[in-house]
C-alpha atoms as a PDB file:
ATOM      1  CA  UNK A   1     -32.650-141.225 -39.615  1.00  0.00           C
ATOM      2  CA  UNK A   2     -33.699-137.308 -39.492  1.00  0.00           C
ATOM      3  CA  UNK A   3     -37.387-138.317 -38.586  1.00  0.00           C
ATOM      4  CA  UNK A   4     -36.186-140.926 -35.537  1.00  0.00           C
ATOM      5  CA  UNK A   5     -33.240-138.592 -34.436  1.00  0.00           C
ATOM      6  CA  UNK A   6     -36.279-135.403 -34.155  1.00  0.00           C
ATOM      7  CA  UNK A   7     -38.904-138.096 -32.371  1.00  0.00           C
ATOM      8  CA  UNK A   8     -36.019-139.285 -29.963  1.00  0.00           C
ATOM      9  CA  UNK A   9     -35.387-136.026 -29.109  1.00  0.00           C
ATOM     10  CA  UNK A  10     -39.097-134.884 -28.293  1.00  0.00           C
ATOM     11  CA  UNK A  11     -39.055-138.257 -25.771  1.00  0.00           C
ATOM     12  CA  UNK A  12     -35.998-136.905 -23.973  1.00  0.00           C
ATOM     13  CA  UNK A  13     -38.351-134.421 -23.069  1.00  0.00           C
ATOM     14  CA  UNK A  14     -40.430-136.734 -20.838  1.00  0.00           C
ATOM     15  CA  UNK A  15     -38.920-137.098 -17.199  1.00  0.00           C
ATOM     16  CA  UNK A  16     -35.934-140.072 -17.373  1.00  0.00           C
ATOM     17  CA  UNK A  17     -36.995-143.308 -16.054  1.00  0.00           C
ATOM     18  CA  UNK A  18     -33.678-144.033 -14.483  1.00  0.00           C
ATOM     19  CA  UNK A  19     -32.499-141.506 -12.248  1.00  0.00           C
ATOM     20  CA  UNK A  20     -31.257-138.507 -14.442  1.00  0.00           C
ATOM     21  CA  UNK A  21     -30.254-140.606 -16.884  1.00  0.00           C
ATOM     22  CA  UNK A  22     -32.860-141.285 -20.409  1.00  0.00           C
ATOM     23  CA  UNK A  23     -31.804-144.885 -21.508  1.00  0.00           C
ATOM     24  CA  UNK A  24     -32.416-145.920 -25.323  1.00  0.00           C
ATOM     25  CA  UNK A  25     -32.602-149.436 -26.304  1.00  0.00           C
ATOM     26  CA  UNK A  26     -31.838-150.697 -29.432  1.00  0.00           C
ATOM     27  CA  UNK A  27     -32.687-154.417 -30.146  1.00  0.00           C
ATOM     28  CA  UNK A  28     -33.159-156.688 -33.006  1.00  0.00           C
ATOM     29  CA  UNK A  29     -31.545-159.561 -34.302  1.00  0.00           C
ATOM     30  CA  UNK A  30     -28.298-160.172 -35.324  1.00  0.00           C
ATOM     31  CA  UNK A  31     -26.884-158.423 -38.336  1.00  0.00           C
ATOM     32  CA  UNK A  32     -30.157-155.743 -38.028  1.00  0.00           C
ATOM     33  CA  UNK A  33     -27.936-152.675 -38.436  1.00  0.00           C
ATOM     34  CA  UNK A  34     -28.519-152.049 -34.460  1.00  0.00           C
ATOM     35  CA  UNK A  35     -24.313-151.001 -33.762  1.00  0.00           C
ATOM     36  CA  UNK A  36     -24.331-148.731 -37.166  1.00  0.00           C
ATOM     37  CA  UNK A  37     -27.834-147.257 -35.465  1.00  0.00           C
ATOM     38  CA  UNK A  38     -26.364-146.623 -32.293  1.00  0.00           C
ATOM     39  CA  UNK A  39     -23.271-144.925 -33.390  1.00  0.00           C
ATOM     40  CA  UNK A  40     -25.112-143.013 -35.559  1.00  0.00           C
ATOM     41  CA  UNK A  41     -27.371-141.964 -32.856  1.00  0.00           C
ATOM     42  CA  UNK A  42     -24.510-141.315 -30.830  1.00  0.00           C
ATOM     43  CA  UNK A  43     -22.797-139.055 -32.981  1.00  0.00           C
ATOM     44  CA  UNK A  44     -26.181-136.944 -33.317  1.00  0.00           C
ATOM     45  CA  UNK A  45     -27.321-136.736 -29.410  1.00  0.00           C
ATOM     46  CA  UNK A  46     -23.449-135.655 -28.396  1.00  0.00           C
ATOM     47  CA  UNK A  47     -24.188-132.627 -30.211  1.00  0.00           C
ATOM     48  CA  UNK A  48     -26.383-131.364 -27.052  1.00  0.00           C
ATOM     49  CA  UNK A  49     -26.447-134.021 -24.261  1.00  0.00           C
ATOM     50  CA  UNK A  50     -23.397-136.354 -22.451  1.00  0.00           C
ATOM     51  CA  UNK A  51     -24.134-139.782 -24.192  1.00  0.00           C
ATOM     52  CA  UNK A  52     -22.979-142.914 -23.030  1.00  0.00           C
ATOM     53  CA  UNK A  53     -23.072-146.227 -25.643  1.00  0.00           C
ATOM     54  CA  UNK A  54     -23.206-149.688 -24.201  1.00  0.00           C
ATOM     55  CA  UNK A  55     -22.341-152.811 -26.831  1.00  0.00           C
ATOM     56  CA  UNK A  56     -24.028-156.125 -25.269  1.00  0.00           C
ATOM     57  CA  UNK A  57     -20.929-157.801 -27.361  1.00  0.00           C
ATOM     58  CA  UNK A  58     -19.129-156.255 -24.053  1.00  0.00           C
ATOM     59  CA  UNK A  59     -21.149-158.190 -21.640  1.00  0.00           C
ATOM     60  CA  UNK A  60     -22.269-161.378 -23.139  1.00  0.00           C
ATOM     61  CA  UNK A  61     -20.552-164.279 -21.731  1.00  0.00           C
ATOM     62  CA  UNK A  62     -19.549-166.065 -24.664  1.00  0.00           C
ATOM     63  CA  UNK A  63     -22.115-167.908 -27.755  1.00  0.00           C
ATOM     64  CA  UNK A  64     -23.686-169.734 -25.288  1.00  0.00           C
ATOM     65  CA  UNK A  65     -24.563-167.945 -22.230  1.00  0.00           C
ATOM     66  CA  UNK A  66     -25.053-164.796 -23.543  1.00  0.00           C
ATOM     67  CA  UNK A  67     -28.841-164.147 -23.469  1.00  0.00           C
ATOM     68  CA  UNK A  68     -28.460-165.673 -19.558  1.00  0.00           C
ATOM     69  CA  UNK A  69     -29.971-164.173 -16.292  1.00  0.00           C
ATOM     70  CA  UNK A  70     -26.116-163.145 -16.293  1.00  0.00           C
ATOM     71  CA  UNK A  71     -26.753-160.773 -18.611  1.00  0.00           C
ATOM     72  CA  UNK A  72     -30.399-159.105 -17.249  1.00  0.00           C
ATOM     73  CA  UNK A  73     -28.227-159.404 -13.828  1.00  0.00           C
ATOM     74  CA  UNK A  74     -25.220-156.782 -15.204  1.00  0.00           C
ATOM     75  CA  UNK A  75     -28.163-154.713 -16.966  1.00  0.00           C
ATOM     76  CA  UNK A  76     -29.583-154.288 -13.864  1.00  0.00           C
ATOM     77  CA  UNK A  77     -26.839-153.764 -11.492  1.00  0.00           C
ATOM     78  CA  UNK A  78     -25.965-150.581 -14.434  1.00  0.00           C
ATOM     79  CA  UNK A  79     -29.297-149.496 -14.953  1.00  0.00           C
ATOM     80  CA  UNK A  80     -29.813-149.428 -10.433  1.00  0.00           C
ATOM     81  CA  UNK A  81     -26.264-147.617  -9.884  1.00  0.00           C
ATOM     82  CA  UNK A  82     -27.320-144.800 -12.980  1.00  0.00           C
ATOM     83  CA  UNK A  83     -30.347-144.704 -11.554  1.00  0.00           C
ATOM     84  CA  UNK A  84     -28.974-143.413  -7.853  1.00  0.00           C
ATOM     85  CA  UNK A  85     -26.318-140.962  -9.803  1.00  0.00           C
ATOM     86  CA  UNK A  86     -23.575-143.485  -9.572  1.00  0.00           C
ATOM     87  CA  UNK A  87     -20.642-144.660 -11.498  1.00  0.00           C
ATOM     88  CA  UNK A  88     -21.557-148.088 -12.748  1.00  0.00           C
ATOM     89  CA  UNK A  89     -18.931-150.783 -13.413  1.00  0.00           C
ATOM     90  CA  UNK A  90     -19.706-153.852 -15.930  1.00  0.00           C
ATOM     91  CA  UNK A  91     -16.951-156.302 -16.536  1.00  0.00           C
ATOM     92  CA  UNK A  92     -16.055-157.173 -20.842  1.00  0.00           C
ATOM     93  CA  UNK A  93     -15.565-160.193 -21.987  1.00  0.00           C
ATOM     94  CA  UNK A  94     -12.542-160.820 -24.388  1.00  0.00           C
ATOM     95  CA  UNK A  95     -14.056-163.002 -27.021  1.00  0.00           C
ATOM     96  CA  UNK A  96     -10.656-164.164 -28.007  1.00  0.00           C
ATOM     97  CA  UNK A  97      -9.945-165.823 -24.976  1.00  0.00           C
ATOM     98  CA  UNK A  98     -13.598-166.427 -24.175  1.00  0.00           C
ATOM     99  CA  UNK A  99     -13.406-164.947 -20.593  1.00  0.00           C
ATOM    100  CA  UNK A 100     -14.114-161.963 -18.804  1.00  0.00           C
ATOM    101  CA  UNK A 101     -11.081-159.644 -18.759  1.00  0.00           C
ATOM    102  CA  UNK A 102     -11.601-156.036 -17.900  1.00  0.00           C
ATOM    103  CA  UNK A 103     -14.170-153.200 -16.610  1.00  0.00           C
ATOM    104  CA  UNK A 104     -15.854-150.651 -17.953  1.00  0.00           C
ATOM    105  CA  UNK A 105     -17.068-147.190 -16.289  1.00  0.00           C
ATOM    106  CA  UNK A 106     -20.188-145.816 -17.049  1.00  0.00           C
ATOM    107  CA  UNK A 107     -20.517-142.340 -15.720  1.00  0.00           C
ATOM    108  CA  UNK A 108     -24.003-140.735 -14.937  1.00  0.00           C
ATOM    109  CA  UNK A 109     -24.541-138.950 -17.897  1.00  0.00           C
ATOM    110  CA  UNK A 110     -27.691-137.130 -19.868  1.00  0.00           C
ATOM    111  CA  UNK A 111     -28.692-140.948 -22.708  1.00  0.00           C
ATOM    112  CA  UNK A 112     -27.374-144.345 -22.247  1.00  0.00           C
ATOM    113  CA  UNK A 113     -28.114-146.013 -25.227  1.00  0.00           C
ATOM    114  CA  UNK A 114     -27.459-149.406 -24.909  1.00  0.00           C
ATOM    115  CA  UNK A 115     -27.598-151.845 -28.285  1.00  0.00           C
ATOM    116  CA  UNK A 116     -27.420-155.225 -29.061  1.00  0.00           C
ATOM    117  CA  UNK A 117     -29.802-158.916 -29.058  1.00  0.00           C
ATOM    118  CA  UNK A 118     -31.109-158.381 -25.353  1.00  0.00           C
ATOM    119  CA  UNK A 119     -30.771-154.707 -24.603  1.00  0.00           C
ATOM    120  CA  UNK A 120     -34.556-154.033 -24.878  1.00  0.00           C
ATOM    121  CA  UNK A 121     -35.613-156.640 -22.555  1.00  0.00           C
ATOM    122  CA  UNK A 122     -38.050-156.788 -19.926  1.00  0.00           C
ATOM    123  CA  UNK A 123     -35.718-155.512 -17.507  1.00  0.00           C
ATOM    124  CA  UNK A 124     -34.367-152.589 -19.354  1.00  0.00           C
ATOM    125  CA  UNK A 125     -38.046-151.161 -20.368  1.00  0.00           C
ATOM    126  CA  UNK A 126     -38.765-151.318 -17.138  1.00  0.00           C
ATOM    127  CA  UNK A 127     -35.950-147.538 -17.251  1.00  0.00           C
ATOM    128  CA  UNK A 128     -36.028-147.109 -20.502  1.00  0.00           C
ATOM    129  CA  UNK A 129     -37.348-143.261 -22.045  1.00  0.00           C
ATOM    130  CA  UNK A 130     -37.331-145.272 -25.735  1.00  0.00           C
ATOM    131  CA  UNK A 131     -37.116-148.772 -26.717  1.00  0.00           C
ATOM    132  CA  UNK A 132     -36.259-149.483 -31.177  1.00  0.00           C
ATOM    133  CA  UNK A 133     -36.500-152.663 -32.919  1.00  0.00           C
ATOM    134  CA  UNK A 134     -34.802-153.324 -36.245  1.00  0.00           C
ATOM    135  CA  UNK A 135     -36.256-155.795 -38.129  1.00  0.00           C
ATOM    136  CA  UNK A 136     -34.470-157.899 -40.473  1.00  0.00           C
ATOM    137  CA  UNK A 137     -35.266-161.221 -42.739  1.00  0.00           C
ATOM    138  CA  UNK A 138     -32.968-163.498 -40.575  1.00  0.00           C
ATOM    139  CA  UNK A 139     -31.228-164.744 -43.659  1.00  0.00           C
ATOM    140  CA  UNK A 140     -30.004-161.683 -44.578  1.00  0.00           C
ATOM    141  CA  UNK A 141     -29.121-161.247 -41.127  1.00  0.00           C
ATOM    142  CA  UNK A 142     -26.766-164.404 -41.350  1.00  0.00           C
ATOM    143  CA  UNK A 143     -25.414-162.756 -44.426  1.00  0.00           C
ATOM    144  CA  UNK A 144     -24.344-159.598 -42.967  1.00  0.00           C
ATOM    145  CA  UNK A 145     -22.671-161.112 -39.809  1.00  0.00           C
ATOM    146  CA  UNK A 146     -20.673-163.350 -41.851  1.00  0.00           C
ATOM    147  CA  UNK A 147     -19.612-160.819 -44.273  1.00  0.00           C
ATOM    148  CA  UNK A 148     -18.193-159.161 -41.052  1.00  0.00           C
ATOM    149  CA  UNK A 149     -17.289-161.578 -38.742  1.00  0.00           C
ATOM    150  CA  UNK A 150     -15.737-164.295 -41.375  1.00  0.00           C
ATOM    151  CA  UNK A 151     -17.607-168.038 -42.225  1.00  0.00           C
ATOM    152  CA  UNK A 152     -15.840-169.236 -39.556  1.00  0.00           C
ATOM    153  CA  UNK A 153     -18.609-168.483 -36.822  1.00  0.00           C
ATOM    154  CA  UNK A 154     -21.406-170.128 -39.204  1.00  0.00           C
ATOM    155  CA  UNK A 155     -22.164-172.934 -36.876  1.00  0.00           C
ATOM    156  CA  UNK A 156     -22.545-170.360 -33.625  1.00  0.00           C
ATOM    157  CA  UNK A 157     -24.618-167.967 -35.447  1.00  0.00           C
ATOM    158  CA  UNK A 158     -26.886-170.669 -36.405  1.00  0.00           C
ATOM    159  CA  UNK A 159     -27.374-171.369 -33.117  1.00  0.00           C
ATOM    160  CA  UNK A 160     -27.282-168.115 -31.980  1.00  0.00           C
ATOM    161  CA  UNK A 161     -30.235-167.038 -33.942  1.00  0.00           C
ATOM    162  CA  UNK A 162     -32.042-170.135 -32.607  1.00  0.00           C
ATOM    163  CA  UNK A 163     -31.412-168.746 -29.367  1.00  0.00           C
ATOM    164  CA  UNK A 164     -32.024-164.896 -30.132  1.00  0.00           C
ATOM    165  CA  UNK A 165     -35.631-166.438 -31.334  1.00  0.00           C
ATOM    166  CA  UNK A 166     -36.599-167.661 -28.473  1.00  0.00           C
ATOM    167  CA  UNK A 167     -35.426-164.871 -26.296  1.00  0.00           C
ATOM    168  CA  UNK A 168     -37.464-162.033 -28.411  1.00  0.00           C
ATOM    169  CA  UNK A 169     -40.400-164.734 -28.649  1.00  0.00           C
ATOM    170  CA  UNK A 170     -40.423-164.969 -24.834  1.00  0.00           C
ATOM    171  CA  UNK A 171     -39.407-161.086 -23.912  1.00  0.00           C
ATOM    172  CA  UNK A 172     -42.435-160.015 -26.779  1.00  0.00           C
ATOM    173  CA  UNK A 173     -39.601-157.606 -27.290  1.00  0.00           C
ATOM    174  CA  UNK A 174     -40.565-156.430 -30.613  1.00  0.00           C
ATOM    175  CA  UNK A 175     -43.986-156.306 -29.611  1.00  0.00           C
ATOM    176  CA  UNK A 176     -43.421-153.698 -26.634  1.00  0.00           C
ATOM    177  CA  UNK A 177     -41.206-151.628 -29.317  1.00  0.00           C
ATOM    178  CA  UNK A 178     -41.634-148.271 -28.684  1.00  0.00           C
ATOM    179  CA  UNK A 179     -40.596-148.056 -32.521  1.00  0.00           C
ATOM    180  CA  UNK A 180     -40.325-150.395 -35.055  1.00  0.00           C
ATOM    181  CA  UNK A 181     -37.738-149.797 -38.125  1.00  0.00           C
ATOM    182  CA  UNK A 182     -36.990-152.319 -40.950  1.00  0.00           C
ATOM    183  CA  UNK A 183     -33.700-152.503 -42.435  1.00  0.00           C
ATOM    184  CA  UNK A 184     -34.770-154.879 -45.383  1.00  0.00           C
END
């Protein structure tokens, strides 16, 4: 973590590629370690710059339309409005009752890092100072989810990682990594 937090920190040195704002990416599949990452990194770039942290689990519409042009669409609208110096706005959705419920603020600020299965898409490289991919033997991906989420989501995150496949196989968003960790 020591060696990634030092070479993040030598690419914040590199002119931002959205606005004033350096946006870090943080994609895999599910159950990768990518939230655990991002808080992590977080914790360690609040030390000396004003961080924001973006969860995809905010913005995905539900299992099934998650990795949707709804999706690039908010990513974009954020990424544009940083990009200017504005407050952006994204609206959560409440998983409970499977609908979009609230807002969130972004604030111009010095990183965005944004995590989760999508947030290192086309789209996002496009502004982003650093893209990371966390690579992960999908069964012990399945594992991990389930051993935080409960068994009861089994069916969805078979499909999910059906769908997360074909995303990252389209995308070639491991391939345009910027770094490549493995958390096997």
């Amino acid at each position: 973590m020591i060696d990634l937090t030092l070479a993040l920190e030598d690419v914040l040195s590199s002119p931002p590629r959205c606005g004033k704002t350096h946006v870090i990416a943080i994609d895999g599949p599910a159950g990768a370690g990518k939230t655990t990452l991002a808080n992590e990194l977080f914790l360690s770039m609040s030390l000396h710059h004003k961080v924001e942290l973006i969860h995809l689990d905010e913005m995905y519409a539900g299992w099934d339309l998650a990795l949707t042009k709804t999706l690039t669409d908010t990513l974009s609208q954020v990424l544009e409005t940083l990009s200017v110096g504005n407050m952006a706005t994204y609206p959560i959705f409440d998983w409970t009752w499977g609908q979009f419920d609230s807002d969130r603020q972004i604030f111009p600020c010095d990183v965005l890092i944004i995590e989760g299965v999508g947030s290192a898409q086309k789209l996002v490289r496009e502004f982003a100072t650093a893209t990371i991919w966390l690579d992960i033997d999908p069964q012990i991906g399945l594992r991990r989810v389930l051993e935080r989420d409960g068994n009861q989501i089994e069916e969805q995150m078979n499909r999910w990682q059906e769908r997360e496949t074909e995303h990252f196989r389209t995308d070639s968003t491991r391939e345009n990594a910027d770094f490549i960790l493995s958390t096997v």
